[in-house]
Protein backbone atom coordinates (compact mmCIF):
# COMPACT_ATOMS: atom_id res chain seq x y z
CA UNK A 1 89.08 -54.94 95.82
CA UNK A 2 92.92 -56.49 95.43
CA UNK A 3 94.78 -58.01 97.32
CA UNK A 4 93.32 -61.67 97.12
CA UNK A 5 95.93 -64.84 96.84
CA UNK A 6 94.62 -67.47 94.69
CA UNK A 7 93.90 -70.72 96.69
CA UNK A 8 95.08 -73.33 94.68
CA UNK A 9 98.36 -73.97 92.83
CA UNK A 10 98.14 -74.83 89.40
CA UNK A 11 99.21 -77.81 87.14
CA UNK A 12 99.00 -78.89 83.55
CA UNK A 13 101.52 -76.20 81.67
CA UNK A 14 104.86 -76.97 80.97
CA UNK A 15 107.56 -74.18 80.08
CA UNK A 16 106.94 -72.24 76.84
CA UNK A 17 103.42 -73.85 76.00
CA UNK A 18 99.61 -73.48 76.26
CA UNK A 19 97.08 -75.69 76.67
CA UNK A 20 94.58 -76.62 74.26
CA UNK A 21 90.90 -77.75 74.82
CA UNK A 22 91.97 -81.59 74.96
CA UNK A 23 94.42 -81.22 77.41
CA UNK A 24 97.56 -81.14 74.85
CA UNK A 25 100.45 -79.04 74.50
CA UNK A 26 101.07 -76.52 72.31
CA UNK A 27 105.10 -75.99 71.96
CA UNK A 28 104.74 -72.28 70.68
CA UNK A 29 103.18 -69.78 73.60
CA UNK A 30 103.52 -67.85 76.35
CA UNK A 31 102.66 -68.99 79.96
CA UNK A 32 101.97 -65.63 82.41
CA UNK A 33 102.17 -66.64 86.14
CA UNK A 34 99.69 -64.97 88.57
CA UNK A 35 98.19 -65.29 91.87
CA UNK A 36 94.66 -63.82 91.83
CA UNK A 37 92.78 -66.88 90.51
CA UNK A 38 89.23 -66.96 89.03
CA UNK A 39 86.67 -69.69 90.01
CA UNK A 40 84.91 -68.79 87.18
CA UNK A 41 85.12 -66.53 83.50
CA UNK A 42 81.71 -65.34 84.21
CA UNK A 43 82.03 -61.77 85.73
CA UNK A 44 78.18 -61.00 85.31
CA UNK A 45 77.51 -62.14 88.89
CA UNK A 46 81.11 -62.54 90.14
CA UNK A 47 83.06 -59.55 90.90
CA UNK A 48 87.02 -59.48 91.71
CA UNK A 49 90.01 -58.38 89.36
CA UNK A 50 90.79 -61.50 88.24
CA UNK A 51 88.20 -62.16 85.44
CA UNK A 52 88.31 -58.62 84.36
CA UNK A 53 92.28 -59.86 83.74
CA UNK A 54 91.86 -62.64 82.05
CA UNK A 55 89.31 -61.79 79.71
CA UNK A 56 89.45 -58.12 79.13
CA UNK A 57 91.59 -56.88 75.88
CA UNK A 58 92.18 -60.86 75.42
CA UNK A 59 88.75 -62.00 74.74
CA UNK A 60 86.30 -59.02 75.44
CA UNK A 61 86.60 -56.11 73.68
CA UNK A 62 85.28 -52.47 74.26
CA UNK A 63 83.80 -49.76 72.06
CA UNK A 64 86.48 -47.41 73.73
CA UNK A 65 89.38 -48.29 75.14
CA UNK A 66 92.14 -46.45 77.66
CA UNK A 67 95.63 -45.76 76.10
CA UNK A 68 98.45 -45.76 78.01
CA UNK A 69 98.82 -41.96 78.23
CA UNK A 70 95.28 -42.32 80.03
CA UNK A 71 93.00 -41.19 77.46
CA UNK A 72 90.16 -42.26 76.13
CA UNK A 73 89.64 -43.56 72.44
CA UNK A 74 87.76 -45.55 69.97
CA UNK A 75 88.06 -48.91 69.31
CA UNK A 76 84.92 -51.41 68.54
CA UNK A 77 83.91 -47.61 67.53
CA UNK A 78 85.84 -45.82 65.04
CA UNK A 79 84.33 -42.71 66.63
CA UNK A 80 81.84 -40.79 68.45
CA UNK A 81 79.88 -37.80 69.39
CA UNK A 82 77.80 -36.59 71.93
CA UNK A 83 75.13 -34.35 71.88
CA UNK A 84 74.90 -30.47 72.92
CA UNK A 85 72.93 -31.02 76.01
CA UNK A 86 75.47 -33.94 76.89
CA UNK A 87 72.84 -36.71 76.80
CA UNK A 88 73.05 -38.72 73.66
CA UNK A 89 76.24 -40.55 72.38
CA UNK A 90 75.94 -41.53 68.67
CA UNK A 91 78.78 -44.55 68.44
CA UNK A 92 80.52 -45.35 64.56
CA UNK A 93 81.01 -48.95 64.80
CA UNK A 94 83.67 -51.12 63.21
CA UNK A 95 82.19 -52.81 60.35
CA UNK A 96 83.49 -56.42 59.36
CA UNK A 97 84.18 -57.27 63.49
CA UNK A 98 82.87 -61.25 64.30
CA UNK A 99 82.60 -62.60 67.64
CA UNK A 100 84.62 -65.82 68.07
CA UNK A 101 81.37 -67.59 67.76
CA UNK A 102 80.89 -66.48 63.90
CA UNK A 103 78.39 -63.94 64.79
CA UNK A 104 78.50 -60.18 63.74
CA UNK A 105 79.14 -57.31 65.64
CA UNK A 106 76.82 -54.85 65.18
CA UNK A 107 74.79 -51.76 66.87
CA UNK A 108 72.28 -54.31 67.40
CA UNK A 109 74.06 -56.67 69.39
CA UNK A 110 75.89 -53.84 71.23
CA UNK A 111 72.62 -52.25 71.95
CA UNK A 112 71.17 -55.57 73.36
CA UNK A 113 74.52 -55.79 75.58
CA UNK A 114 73.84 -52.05 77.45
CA UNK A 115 70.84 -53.52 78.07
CA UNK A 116 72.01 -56.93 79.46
CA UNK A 117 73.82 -55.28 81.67
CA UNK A 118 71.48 -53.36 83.23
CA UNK A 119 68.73 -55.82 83.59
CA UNK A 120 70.63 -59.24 84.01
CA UNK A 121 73.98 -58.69 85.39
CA UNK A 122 73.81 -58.98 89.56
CA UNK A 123 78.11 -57.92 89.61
CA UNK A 124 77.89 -54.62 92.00
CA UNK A 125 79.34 -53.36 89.13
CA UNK A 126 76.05 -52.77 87.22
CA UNK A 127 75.25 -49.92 88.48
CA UNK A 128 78.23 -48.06 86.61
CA UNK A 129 75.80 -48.18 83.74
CA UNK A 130 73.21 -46.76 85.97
CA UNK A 131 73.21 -43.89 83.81
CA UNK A 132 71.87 -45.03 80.37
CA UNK A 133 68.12 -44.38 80.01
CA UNK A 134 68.20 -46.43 76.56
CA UNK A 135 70.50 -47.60 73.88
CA UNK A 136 69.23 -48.64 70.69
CA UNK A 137 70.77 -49.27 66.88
CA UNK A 138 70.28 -46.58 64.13
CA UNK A 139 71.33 -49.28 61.37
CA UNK A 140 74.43 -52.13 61.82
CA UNK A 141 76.95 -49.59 62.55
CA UNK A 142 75.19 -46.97 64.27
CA UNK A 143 74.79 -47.03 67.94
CA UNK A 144 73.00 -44.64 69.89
CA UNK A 145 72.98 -44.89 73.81
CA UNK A 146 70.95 -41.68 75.62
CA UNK A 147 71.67 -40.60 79.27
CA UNK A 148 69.33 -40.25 82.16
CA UNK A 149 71.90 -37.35 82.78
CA UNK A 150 74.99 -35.80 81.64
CA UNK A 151 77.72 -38.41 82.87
CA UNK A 152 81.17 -37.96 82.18
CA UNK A 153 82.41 -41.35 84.33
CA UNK A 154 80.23 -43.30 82.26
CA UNK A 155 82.01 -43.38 78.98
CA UNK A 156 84.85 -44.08 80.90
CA UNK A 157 83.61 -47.01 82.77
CA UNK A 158 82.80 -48.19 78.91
CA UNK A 159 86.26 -48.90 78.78
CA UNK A 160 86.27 -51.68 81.65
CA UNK A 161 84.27 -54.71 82.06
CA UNK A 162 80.47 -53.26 81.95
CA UNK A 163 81.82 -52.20 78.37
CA UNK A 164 83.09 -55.31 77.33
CA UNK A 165 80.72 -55.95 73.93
CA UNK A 166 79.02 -59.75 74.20
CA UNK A 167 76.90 -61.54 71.48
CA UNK A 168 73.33 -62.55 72.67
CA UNK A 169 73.67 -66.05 71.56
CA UNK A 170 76.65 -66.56 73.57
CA UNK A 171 75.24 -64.83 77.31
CA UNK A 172 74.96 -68.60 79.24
CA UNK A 173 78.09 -69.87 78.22
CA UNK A 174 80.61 -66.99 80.14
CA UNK A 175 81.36 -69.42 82.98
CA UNK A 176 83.49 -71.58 81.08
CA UNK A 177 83.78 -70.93 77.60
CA UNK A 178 83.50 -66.73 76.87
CA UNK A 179 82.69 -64.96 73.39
CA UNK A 180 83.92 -62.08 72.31
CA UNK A 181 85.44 -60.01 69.57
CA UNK A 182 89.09 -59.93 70.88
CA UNK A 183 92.36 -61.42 69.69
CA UNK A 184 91.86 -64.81 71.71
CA UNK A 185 89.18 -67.29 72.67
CA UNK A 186 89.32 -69.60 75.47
CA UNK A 187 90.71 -72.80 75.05
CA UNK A 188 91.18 -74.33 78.16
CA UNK A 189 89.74 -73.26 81.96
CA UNK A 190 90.63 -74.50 85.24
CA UNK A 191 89.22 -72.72 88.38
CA UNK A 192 91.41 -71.57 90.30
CA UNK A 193 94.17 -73.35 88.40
CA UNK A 194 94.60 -71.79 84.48
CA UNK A 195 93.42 -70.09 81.79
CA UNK A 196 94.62 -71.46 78.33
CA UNK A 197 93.88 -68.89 75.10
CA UNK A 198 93.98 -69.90 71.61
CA UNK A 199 95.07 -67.28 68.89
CA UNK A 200 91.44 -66.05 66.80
CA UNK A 201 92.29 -66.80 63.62
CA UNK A 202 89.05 -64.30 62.52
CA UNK A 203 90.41 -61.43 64.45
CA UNK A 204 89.42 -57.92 63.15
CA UNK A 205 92.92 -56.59 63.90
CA UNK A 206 96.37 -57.09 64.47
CA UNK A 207 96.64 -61.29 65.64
CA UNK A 208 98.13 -61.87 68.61
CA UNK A 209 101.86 -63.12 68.07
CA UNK A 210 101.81 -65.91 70.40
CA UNK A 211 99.09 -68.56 71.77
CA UNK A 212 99.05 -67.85 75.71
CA UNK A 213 97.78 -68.93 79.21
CA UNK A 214 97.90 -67.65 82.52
CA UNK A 215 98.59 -70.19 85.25
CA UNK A 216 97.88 -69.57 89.17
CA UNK A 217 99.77 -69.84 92.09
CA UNK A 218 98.93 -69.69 95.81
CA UNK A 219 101.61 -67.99 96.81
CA UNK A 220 104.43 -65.67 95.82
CA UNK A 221 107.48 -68.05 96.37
CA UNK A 222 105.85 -70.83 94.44
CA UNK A 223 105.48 -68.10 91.90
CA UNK A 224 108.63 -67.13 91.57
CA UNK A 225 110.15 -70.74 91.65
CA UNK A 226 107.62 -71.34 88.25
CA UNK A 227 109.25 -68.47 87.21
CA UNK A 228 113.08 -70.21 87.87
CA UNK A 229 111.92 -73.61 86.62
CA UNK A 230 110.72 -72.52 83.88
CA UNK A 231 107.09 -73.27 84.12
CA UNK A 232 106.37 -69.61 83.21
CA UNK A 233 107.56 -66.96 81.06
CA UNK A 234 106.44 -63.98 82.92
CA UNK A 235 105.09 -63.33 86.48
CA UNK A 236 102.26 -60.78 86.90
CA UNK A 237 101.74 -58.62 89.86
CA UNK A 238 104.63 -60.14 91.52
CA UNK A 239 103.35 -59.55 95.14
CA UNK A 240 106.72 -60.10 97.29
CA UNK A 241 109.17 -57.52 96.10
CA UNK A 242 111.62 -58.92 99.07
CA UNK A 243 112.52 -61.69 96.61
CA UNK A 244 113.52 -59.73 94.40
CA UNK A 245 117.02 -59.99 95.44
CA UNK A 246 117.68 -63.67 95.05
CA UNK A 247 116.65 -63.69 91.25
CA UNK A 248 119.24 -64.32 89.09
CA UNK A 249 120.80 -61.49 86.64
CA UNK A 250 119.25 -63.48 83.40
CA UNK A 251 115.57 -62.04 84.43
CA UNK A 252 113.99 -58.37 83.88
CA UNK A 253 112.13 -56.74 86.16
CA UNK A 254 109.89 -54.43 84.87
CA UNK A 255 107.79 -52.10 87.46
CA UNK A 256 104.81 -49.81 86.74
CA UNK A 257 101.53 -48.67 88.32
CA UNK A 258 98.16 -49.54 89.20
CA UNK A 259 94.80 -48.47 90.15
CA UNK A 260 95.21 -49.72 93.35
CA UNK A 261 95.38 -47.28 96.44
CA UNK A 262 96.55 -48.95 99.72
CA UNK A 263 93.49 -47.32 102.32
CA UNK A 264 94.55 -46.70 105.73
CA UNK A 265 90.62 -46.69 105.90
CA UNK A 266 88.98 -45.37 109.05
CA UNK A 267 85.35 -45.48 109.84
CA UNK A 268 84.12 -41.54 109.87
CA UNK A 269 81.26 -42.63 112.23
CA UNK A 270 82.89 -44.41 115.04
CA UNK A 271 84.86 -43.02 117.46
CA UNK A 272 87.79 -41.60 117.60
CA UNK A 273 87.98 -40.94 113.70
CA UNK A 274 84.64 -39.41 113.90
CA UNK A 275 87.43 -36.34 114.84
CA UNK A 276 88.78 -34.41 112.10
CA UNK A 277 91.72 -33.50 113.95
CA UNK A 278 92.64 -37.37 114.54
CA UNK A 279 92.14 -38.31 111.48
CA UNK A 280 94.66 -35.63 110.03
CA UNK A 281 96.91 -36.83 112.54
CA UNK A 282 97.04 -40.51 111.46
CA UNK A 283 98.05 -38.92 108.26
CA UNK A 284 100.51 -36.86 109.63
CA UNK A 285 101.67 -40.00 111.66
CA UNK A 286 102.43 -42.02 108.47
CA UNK A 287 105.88 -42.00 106.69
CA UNK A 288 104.95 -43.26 104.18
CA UNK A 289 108.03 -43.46 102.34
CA UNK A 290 109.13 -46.03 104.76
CA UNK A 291 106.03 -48.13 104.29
CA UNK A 292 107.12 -47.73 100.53
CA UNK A 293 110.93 -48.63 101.36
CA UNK A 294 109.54 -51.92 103.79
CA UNK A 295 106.72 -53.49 102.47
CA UNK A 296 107.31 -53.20 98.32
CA UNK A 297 111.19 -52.28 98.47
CA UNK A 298 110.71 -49.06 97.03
CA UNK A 299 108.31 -49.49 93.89
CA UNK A 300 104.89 -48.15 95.47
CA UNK A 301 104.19 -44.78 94.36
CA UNK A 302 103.78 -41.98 97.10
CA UNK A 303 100.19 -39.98 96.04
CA UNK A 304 100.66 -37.69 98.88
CA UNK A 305 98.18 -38.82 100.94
CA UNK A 306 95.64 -38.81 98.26
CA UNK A 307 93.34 -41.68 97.03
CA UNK A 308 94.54 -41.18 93.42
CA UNK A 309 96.57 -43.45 91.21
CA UNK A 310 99.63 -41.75 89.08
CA UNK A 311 97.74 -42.54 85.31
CA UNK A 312 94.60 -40.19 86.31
CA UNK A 313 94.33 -36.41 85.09
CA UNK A 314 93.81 -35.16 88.76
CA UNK A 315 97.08 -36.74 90.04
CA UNK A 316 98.35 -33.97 91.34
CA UNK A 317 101.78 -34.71 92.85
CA UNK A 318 101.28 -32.95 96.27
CA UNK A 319 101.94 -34.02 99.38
CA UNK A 320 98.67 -33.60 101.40
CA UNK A 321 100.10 -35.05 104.53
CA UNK A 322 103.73 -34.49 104.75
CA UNK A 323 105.25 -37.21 107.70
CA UNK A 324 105.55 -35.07 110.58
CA UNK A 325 104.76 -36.92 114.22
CA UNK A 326 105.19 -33.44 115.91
CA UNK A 327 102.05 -32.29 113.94
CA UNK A 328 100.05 -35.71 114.69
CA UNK A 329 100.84 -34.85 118.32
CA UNK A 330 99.62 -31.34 118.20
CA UNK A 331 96.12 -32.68 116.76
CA UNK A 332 95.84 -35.28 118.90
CA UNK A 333 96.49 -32.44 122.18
CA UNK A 334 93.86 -30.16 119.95
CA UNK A 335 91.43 -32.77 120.03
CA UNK A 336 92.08 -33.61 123.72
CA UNK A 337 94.18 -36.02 124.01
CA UNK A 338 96.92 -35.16 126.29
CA UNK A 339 100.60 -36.34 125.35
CA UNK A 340 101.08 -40.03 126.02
CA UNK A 341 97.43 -40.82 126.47
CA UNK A 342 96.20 -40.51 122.74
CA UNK A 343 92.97 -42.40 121.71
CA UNK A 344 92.41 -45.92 121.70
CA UNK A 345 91.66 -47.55 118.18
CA UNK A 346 91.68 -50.79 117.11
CA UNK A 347 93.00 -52.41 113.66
CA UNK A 348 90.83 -54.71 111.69
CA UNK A 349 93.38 -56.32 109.58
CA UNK A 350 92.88 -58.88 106.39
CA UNK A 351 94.99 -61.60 105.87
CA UNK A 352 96.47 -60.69 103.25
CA UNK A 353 100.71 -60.75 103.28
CA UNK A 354 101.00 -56.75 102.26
CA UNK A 355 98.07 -55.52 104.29
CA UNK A 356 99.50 -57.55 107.11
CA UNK A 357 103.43 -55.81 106.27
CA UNK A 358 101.68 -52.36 106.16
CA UNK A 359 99.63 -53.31 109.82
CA UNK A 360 102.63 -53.88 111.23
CA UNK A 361 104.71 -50.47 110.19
CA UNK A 362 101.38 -48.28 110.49
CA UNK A 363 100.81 -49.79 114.24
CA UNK A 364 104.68 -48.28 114.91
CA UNK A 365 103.98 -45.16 113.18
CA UNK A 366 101.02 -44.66 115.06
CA UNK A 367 101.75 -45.85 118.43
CA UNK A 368 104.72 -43.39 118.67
CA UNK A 369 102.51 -40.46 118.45
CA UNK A 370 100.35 -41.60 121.47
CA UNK A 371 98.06 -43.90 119.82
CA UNK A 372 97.04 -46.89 121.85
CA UNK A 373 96.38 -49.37 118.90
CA UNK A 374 95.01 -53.12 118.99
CA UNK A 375 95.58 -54.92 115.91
CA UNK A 376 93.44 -57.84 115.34
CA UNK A 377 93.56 -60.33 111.85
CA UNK A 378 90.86 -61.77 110.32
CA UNK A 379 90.47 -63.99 107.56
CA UNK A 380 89.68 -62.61 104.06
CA UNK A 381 87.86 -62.39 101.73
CA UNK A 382 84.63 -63.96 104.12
CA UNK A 383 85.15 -62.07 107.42
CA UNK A 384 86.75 -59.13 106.41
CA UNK A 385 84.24 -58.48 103.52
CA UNK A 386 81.50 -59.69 105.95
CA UNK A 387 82.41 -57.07 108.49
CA UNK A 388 84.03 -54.26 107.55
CA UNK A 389 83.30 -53.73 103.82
CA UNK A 390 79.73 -54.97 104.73
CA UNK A 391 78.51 -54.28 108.38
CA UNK A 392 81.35 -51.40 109.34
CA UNK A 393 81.85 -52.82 112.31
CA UNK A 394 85.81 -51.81 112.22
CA UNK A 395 87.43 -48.30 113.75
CA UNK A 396 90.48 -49.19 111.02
CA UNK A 397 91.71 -51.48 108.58
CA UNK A 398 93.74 -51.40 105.49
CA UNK A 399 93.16 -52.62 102.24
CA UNK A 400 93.77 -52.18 98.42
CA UNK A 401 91.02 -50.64 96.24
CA UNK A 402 92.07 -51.66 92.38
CA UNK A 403 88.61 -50.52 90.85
CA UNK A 404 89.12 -48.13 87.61
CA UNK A 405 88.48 -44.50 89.22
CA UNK A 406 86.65 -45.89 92.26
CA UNK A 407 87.32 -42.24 93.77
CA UNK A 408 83.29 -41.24 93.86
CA UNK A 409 82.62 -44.68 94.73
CA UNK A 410 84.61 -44.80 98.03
CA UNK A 411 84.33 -41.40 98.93
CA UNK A 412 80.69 -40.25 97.59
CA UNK A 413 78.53 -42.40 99.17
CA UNK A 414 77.64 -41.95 102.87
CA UNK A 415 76.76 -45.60 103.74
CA UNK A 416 79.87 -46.50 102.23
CA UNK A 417 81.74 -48.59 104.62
CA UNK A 418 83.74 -45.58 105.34
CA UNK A 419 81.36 -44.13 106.39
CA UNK A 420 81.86 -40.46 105.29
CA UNK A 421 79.32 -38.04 104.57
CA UNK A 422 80.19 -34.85 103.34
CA UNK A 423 77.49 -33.00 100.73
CA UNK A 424 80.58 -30.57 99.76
CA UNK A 425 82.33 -33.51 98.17
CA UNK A 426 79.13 -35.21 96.48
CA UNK A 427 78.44 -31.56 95.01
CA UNK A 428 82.31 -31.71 93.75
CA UNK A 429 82.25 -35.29 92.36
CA UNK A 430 78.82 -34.54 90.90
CA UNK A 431 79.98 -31.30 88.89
CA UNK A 432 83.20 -33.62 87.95
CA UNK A 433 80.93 -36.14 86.46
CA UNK A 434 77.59 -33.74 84.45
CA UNK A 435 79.36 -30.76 83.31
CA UNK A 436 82.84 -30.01 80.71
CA UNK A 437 85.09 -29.35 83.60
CA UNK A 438 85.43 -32.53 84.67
CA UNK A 439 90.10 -32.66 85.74
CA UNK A 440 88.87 -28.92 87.20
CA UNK A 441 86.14 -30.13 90.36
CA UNK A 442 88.08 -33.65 90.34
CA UNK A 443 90.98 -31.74 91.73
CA UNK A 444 88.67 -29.62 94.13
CA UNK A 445 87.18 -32.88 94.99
CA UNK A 446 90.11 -34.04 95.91
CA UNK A 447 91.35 -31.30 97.84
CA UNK A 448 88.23 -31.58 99.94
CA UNK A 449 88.98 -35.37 100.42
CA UNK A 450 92.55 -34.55 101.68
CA UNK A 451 91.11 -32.38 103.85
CA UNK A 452 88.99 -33.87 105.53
CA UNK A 453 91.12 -36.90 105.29
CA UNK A 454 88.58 -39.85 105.79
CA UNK A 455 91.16 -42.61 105.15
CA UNK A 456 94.93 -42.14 104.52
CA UNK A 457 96.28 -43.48 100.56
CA UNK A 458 99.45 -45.25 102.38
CA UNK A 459 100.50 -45.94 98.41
CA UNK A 460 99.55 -46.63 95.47
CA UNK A 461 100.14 -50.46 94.36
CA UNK A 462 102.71 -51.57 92.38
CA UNK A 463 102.73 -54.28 89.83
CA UNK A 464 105.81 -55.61 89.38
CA UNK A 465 106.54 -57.89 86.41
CA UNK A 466 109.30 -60.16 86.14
CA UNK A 467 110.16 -61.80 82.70
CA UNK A 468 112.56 -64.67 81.76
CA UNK A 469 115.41 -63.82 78.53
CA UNK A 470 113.90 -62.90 75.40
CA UNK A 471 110.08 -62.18 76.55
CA UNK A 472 108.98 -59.03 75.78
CA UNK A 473 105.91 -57.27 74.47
CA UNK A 474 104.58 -56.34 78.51
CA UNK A 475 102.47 -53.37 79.49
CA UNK A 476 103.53 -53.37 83.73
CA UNK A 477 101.39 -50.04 83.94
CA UNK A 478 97.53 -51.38 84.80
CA UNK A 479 95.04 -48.81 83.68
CA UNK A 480 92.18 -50.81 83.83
CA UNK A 481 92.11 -54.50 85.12
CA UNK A 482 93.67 -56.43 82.50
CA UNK A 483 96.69 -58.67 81.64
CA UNK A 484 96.98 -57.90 78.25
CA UNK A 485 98.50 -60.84 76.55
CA UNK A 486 98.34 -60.36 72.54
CA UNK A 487 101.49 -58.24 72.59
CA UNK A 488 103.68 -60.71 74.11
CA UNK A 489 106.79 -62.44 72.33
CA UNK A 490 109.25 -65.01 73.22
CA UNK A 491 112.60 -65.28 71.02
């Protein structure tokens, strides 16, 4: 789930430096503002984007990885093959890989990590490796994990967090001082404050050029003022585009995409949305271009309606719910509602600054096709979690999902807080996930979705980066959650 504002602004880094485990200064680094903060470095039992962007591809590293084009390919494994009846992976490690700790990387210890994760960890997240029946070493560099199925999402959830590769000897120390493989350790943690990294000088690969931290901020304005102060070098996920005006000419902004999808969410089992024909006329109700144009100045991507970020293979660049409030009236009159009179709905809204933006335009849009909408804020994460993630006790909210491919999550399970239950798409996301045509039923699956339009993709989040002179080295397109830090220079 995005969308979360850290809670506490953070001290202790000065321009152009990290900190190191005493509390000193290093003069040579790179400072990344933010303003998801972690409480903790331990996302075993913690879920949230904002460990998962700290530590993954900085500390924690993967046996596959995610390229920018979107594909998948080796990385703690050279390669990899899977068996003809698509249940056994056999993984070609990288020999001569350490953990930060001094310990070797090896089938064994990736073996014994598969495992951890599906015994120990209590992050919701463990059930992505659901899947695995048993994973065991051939020798050092030969991993074998079999399947209690064919599973095509699983190799690709390999890539995130419940991939990232851990050492046994290191498993009670993730709360504050992490170990893995990657191209930093942890020097330095504050919760909810900073994260200071520390170049590994025993990295397998290519070092990182610069040491680095990432330093927290509670809101976007403070944010940008580290940024015009100089207390940072970059700022991550920038979430108020509407300042983007008053920056000065000497910065870059640099804009890509994300994983998140803004939900217009509507609970499937409560009336009136339990009502095909409303439904499709919320959609129909939405310009979403405007919501675009208002609430991220133009930089949110328009999916068409559909829950599905730009960087996936089933993006297919259709509009499945062009803006038309003539259309949203006819629907609402089909489903008897006469003109003027359309159903009453309220708005469960978190209180968070863009869900509150899009509330606001969405409550217009809606409203003008006959809607009679009450729109009600409540605090999150605690209450909104609490009741509409957890109890679905909403009609509508709105909220951004930034989980890697969280498509069959959100839209396969019936007690979902969605709340929709349709066999025709499990059947779809199933094929998409056991069999070779995988991009072939995702797009079917999709076009069922759209459909039967059980929430409304309003956009798909931005992340917009701004960087002072002579920084460069940034990856603003998020394929999986991670602020990659090892590339970044500063002249």
């Amino acid at each position: 789930m995005a969308g979360t504002a850290a809670t506490a602004t953070a001290t202790g880094c000065s321009a152009g430096s990290t900190a190191t485990q005493d509390g000193r200064l290093r003069d040579s680094g790179i400072v990344v503002g933010a303003t998801t903060a972690p409480a903790s470095l331990d996302f075993t039992n913690t879920g949230g984007a904002a460990i998962p962007q700290a530590l993954m591809g900085n500390v924690f590293e993967t046996l596959v990885r995610i390229d920018a084009d979107g594909h998948l390919v080796g990385h703690l494994a050279t390669a990899y093959e899977l068996s003809d009846d698509g249940l056994t992976y056999t993984f070609h490690l990288r020999e001569g890989v350490r953990f930060s700790n001094g310990d070797a990387f090896t089938a064994f210890s990736a073996a014994a990590t598969i495992d951890y994760v599906r015994t120990s960890w209590t992050n919701a997240l463990k059930s992505q490796m659901a899947p695995v029946q048993r994973a065991w070493a051939v020798d050092d560099a030969t991993l074998k994990v079999e399947l209690r199925k064919p599973s095509n999402r699983w190799l690709w959830t390999m890539a995130t967090l419940t991939g990232a590769m851990m050492t046994p000897n290191a498993w009670p120390a993730g709360a504050t001082a992490p170990v893995g493989t990657g191209p930093y350790t942890v020097s330095r943690f504050v919760a909810l404050e900073s994260v200071s990294f520390a170049r590994n000088p025993d990295y397998w690969g290519p070092p990182a050029a610069a040491d680095a931290a990432i330093r927290y901020y509670s809101d976007a304005m403070s944010a940008v003022n580290g940024l015009l102060t100089g207390d940072v070098d970059v700022l991550y996920g920038m979430p108020s585009p509407e300042l983007l005006a008053s920056l000065p000419q000497r910065f870059t902004v640099d804009v890509g995409t994300t994983n998140g999808e803004v939900l217009l969410s509507m609970n499937n089992q409560a009336a009136p949305f339990d009502d095909v024909r409303v439904r499709r006329a919320v959609a129909h109700a939405i310009d979403r271009r405007a919501v675009s144009n208002v609430v991220w100045e133009g930089h949110a991507v328009d999916t068409g309606a559909a829950p599905v970020p730009p960087t996936d293979p089933w993006f297919s660049g259709r509009d499945y719910a062009p803006y038309s409030p003539a259309t949203a009236r006819d629907l609402l009159r089909e489903a008897g509602y006469p003109d003027g009179a359309g159903p009453r709905v309220a708005m469960t809204v978190p209180s968070l600054p863009y869900a509150e933006a899009c509330a606001e335009l969405v409550y217009s849009q809606l409203r003008d096709v006959g809607f009679e909408v009450e729109m009600t804020t409540v605090e999150f994460p605690a209450v909104w979690l609490a009741q509409v993630m957890g109890a679905a006790d909403y009609q509508m909210s709105i909220i951004a999902h930034v989980e890697f491919r969280d498509l069959p999550t959100l839209f396969g399970n019936p007690e979902g807080y969605l709340r929709f239950d349709d066999a025709r798409t499990r059947a779809l996301l199933d094929l998409a996930d056991t069999t070779d045509d995988e991009t072939e039923h995702m797009l079917a699956a999709v076009e069922r979705i759209t459909d039967l339009m059980p929430a409304v993709t309003v956009a798909n989040l931005p992340n917009i980066v701004l960087l002072a002179p002579g920084v460069s080295g940034v990856q603003a397109t998020v394929i999986t959650d991670s602020i990659p830090l090892a590339g970044l220079r500063k002249e």
